[in-house]
PDB file of N, CA and C in Angstrom:
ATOM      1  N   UNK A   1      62.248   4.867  47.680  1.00  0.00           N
ATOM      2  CA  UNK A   1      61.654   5.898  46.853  1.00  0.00           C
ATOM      3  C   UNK A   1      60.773   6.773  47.742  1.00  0.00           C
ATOM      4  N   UNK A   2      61.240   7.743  47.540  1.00  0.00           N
ATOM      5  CA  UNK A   2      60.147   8.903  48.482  1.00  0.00           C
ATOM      6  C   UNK A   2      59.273   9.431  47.557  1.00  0.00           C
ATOM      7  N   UNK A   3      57.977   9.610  47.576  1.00  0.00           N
ATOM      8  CA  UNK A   3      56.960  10.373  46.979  1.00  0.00           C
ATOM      9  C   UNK A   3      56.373  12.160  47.897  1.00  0.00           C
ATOM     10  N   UNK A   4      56.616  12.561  47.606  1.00  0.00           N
ATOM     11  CA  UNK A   4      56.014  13.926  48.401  1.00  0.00           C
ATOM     12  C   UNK A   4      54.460  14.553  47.485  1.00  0.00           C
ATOM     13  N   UNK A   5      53.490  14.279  48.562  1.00  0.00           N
ATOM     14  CA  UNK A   5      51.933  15.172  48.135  1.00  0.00           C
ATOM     15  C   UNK A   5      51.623  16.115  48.563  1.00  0.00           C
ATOM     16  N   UNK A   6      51.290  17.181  48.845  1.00  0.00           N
ATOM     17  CA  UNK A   6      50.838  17.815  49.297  1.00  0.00           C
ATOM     18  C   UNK A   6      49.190  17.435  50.178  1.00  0.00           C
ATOM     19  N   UNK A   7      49.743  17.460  51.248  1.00  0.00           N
ATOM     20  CA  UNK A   7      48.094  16.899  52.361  1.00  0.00           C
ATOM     21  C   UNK A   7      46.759  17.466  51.824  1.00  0.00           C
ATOM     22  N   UNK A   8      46.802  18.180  51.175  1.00  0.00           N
ATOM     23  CA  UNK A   8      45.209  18.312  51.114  1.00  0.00           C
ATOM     24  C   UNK A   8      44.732  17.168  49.702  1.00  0.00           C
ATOM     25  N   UNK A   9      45.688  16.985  48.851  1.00  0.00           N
ATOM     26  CA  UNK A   9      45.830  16.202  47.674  1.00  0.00           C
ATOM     27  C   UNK A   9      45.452  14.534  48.176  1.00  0.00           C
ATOM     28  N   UNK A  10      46.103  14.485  49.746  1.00  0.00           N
ATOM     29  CA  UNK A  10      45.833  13.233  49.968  1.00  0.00           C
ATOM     30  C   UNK A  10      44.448  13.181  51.079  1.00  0.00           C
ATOM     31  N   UNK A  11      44.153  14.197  51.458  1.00  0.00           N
ATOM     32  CA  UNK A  11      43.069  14.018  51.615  1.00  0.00           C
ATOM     33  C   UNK A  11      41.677  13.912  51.296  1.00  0.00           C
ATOM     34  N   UNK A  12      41.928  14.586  49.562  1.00  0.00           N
ATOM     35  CA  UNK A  12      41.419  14.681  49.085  1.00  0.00           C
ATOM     36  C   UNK A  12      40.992  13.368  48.269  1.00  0.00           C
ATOM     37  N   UNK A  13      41.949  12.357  47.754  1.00  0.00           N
ATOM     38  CA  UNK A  13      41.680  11.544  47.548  1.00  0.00           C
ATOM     39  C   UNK A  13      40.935  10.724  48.332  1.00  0.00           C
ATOM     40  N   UNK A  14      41.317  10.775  50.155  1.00  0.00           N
ATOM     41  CA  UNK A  14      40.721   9.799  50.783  1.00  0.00           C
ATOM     42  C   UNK A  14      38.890  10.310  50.954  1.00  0.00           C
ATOM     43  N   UNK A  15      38.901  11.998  50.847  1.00  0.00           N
ATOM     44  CA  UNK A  15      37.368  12.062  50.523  1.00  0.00           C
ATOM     45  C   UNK A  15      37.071  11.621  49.702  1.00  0.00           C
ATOM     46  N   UNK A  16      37.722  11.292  48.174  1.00  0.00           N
ATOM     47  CA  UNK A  16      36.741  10.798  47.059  1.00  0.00           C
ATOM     48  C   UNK A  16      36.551   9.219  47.048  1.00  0.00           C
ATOM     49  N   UNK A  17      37.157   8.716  47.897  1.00  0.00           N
ATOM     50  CA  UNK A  17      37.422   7.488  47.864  1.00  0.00           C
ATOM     51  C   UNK A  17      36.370   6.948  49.029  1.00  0.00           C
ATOM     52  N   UNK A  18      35.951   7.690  49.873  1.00  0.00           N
ATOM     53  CA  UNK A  18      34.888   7.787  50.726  1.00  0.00           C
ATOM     54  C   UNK A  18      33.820   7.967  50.130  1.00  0.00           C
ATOM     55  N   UNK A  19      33.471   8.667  49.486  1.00  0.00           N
ATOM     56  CA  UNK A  19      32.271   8.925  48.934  1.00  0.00           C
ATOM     57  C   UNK A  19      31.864   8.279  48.164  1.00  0.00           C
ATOM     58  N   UNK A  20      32.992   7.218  47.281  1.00  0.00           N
ATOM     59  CA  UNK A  20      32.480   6.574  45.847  1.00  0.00           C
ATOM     60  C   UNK A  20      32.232   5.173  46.582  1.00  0.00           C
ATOM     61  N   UNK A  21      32.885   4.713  47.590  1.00  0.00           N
ATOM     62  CA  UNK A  21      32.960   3.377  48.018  1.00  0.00           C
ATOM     63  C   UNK A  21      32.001   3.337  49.486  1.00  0.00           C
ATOM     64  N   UNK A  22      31.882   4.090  50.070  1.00  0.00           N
ATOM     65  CA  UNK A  22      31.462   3.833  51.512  1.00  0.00           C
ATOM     66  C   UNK A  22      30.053   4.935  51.381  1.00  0.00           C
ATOM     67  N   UNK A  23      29.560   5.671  50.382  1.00  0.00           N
ATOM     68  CA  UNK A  23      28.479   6.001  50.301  1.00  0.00           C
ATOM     69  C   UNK A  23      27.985   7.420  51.143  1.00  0.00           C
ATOM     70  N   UNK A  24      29.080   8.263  51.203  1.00  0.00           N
ATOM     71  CA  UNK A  24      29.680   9.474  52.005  1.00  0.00           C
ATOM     72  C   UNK A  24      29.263  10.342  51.161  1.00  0.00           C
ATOM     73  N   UNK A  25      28.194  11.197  52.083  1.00  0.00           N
ATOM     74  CA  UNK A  25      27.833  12.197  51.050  1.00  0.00           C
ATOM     75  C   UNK A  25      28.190  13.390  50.653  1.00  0.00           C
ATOM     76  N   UNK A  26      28.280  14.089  49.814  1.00  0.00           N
ATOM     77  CA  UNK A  26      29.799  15.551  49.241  1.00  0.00           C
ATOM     78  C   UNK A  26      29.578  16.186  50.765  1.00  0.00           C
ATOM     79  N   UNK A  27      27.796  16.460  51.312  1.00  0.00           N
ATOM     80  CA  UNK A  27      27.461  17.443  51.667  1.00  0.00           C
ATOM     81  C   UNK A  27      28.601  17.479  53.710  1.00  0.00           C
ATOM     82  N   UNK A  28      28.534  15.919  54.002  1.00  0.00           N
ATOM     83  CA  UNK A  28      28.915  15.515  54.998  1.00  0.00           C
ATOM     84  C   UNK A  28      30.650  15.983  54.826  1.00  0.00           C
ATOM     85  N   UNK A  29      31.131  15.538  53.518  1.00  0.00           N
ATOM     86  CA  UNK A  29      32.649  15.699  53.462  1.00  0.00           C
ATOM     87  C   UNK A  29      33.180  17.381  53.538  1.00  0.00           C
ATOM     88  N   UNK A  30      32.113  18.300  53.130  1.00  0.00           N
ATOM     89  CA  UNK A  30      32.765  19.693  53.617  1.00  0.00           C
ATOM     90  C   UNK A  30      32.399  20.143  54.892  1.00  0.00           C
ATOM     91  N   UNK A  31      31.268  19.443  55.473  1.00  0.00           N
ATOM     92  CA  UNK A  31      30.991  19.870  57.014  1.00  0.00           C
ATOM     93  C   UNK A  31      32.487  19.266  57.695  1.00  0.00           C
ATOM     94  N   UNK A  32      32.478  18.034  57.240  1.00  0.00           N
ATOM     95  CA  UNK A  32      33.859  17.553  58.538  1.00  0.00           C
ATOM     96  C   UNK A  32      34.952  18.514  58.118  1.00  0.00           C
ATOM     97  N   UNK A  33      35.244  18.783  56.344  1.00  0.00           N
ATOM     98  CA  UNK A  33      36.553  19.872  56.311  1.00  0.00           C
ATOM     99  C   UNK A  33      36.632  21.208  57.387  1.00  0.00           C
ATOM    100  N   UNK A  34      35.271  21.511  56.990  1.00  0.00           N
ATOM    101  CA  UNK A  34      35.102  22.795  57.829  1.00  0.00           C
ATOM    102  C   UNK A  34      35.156  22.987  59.480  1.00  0.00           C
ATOM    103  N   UNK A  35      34.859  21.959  59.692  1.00  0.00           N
ATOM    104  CA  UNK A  35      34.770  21.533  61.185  1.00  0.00           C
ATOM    105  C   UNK A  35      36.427  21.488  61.488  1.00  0.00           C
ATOM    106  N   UNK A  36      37.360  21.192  60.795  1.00  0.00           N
ATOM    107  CA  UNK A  36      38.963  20.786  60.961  1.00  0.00           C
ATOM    108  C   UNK A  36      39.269  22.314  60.724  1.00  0.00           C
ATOM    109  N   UNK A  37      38.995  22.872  60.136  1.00  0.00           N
ATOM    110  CA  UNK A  37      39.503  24.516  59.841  1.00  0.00           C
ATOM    111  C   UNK A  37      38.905  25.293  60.968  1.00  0.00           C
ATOM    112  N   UNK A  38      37.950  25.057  61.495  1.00  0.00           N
ATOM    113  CA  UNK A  38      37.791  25.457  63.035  1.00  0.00           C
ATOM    114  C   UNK A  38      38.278  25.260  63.650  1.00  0.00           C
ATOM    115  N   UNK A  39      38.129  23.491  63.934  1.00  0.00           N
ATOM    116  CA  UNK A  39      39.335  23.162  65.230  1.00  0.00           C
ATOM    117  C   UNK A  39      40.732  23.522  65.327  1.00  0.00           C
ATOM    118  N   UNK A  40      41.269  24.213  64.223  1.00  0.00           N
ATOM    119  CA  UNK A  40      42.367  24.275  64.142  1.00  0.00           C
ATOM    120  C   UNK A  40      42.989  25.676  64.829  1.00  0.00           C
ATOM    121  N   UNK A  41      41.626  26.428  64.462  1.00  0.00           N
ATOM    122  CA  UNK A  41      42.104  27.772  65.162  1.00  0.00           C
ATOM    123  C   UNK A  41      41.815  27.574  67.103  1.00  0.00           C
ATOM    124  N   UNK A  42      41.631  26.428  67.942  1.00  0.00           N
ATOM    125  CA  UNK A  42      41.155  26.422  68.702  1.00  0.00           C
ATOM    126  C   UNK A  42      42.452  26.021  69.741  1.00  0.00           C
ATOM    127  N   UNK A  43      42.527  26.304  71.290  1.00  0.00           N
ATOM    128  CA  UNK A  43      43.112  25.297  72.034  1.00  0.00           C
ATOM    129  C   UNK A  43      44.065  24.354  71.733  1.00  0.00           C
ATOM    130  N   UNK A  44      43.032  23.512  71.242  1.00  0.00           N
ATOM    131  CA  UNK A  44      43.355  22.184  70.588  1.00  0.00           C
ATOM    132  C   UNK A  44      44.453  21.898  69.281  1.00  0.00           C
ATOM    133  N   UNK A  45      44.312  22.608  68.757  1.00  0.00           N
ATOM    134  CA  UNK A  45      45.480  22.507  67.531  1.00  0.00           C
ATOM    135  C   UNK A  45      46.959  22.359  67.563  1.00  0.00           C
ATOM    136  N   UNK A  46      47.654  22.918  69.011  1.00  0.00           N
ATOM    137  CA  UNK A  46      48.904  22.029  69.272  1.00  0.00           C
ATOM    138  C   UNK A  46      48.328  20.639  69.888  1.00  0.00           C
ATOM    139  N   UNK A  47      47.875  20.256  70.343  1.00  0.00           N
ATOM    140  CA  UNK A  47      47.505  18.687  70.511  1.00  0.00           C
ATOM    141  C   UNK A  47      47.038  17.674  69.357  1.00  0.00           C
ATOM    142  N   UNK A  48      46.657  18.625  68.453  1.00  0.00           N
ATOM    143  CA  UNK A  48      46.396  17.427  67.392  1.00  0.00           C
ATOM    144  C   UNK A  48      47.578  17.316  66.513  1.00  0.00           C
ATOM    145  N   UNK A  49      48.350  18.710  66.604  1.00  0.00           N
ATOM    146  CA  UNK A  49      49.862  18.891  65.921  1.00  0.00           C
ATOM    147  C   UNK A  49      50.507  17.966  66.545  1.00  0.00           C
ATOM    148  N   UNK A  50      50.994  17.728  67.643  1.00  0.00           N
ATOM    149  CA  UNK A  50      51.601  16.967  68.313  1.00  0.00           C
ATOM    150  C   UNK A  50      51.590  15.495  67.785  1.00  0.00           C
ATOM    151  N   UNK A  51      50.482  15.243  68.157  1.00  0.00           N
ATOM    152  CA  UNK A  51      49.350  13.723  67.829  1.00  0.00           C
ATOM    153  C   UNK A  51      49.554  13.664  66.120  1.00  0.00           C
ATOM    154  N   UNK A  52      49.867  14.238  65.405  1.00  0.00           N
ATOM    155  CA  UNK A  52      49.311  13.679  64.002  1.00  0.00           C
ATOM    156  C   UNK A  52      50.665  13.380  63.403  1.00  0.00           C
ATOM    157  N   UNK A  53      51.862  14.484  64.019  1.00  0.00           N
ATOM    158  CA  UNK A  53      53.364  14.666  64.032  1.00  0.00           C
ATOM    159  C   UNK A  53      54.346  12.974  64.312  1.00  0.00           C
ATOM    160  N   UNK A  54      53.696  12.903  65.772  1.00  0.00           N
ATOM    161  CA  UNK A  54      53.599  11.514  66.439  1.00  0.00           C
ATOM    162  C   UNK A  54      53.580  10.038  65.644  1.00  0.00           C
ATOM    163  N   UNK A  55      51.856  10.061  64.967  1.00  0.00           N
ATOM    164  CA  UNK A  55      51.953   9.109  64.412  1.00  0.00           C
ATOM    165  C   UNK A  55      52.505   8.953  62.910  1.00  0.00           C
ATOM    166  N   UNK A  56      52.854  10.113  62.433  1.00  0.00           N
ATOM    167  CA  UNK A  56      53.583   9.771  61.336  1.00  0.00           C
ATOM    168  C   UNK A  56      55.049   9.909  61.844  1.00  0.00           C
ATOM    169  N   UNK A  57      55.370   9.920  62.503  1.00  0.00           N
ATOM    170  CA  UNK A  57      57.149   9.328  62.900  1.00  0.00           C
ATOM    171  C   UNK A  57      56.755   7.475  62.846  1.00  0.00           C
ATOM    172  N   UNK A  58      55.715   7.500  63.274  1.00  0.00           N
ATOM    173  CA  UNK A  58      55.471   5.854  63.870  1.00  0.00           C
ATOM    174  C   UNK A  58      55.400   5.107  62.466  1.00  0.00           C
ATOM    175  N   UNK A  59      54.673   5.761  61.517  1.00  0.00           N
ATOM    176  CA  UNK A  59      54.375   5.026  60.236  1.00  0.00           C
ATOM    177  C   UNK A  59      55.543   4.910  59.554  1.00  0.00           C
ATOM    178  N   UNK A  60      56.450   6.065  59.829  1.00  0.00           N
ATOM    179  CA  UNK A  60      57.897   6.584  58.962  1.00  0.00           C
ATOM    180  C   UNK A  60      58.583   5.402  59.120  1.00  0.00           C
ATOM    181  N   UNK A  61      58.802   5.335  60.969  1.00  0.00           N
ATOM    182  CA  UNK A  61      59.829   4.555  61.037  1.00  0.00           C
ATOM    183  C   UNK A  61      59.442   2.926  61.275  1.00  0.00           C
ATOM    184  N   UNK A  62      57.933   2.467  61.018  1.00  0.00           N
ATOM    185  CA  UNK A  62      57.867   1.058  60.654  1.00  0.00           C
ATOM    186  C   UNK A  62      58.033   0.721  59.310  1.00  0.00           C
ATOM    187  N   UNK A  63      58.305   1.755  58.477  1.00  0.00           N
ATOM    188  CA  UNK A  63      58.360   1.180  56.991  1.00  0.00           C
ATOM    189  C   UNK A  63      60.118   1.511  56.495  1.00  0.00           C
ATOM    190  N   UNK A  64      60.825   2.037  57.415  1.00  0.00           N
ATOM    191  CA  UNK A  64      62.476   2.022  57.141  1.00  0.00           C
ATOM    192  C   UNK A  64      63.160   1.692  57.406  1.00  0.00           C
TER     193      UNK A  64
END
């Protein structure tokens, strides 16, 4: 069974799920968003493309 989310949906959960359980505060969870919408325009953003691409082949193909 394949499920398809849209990434911000699942990240979104993993912020709320941070915040209710591990004591993460709203104010901390839009600094780090915002901080990722920077890095993204930077250098760096084919390397984390690469890297994030990477480990979800790895997750893909230990669960098929």
């Amino acid at each position: 069974m394949t499920v398809n989310l849209p990434l911000v949906v699942v990240l979104g959960l993993i912020a709320l799920g941070a915040m209710k359980f591990l004591g993460v505060r709203p104010w901390l969870v839009v600094v780090i968003a915002l901080f990722g919408f920077y890095l993204s325009d930077t250098f760096i953003a084919p390397a984390i493309d690469t890297g994030t691409r990477t480990g979800v082949d790895i997750v893909n193909d230990q669960y098929n």
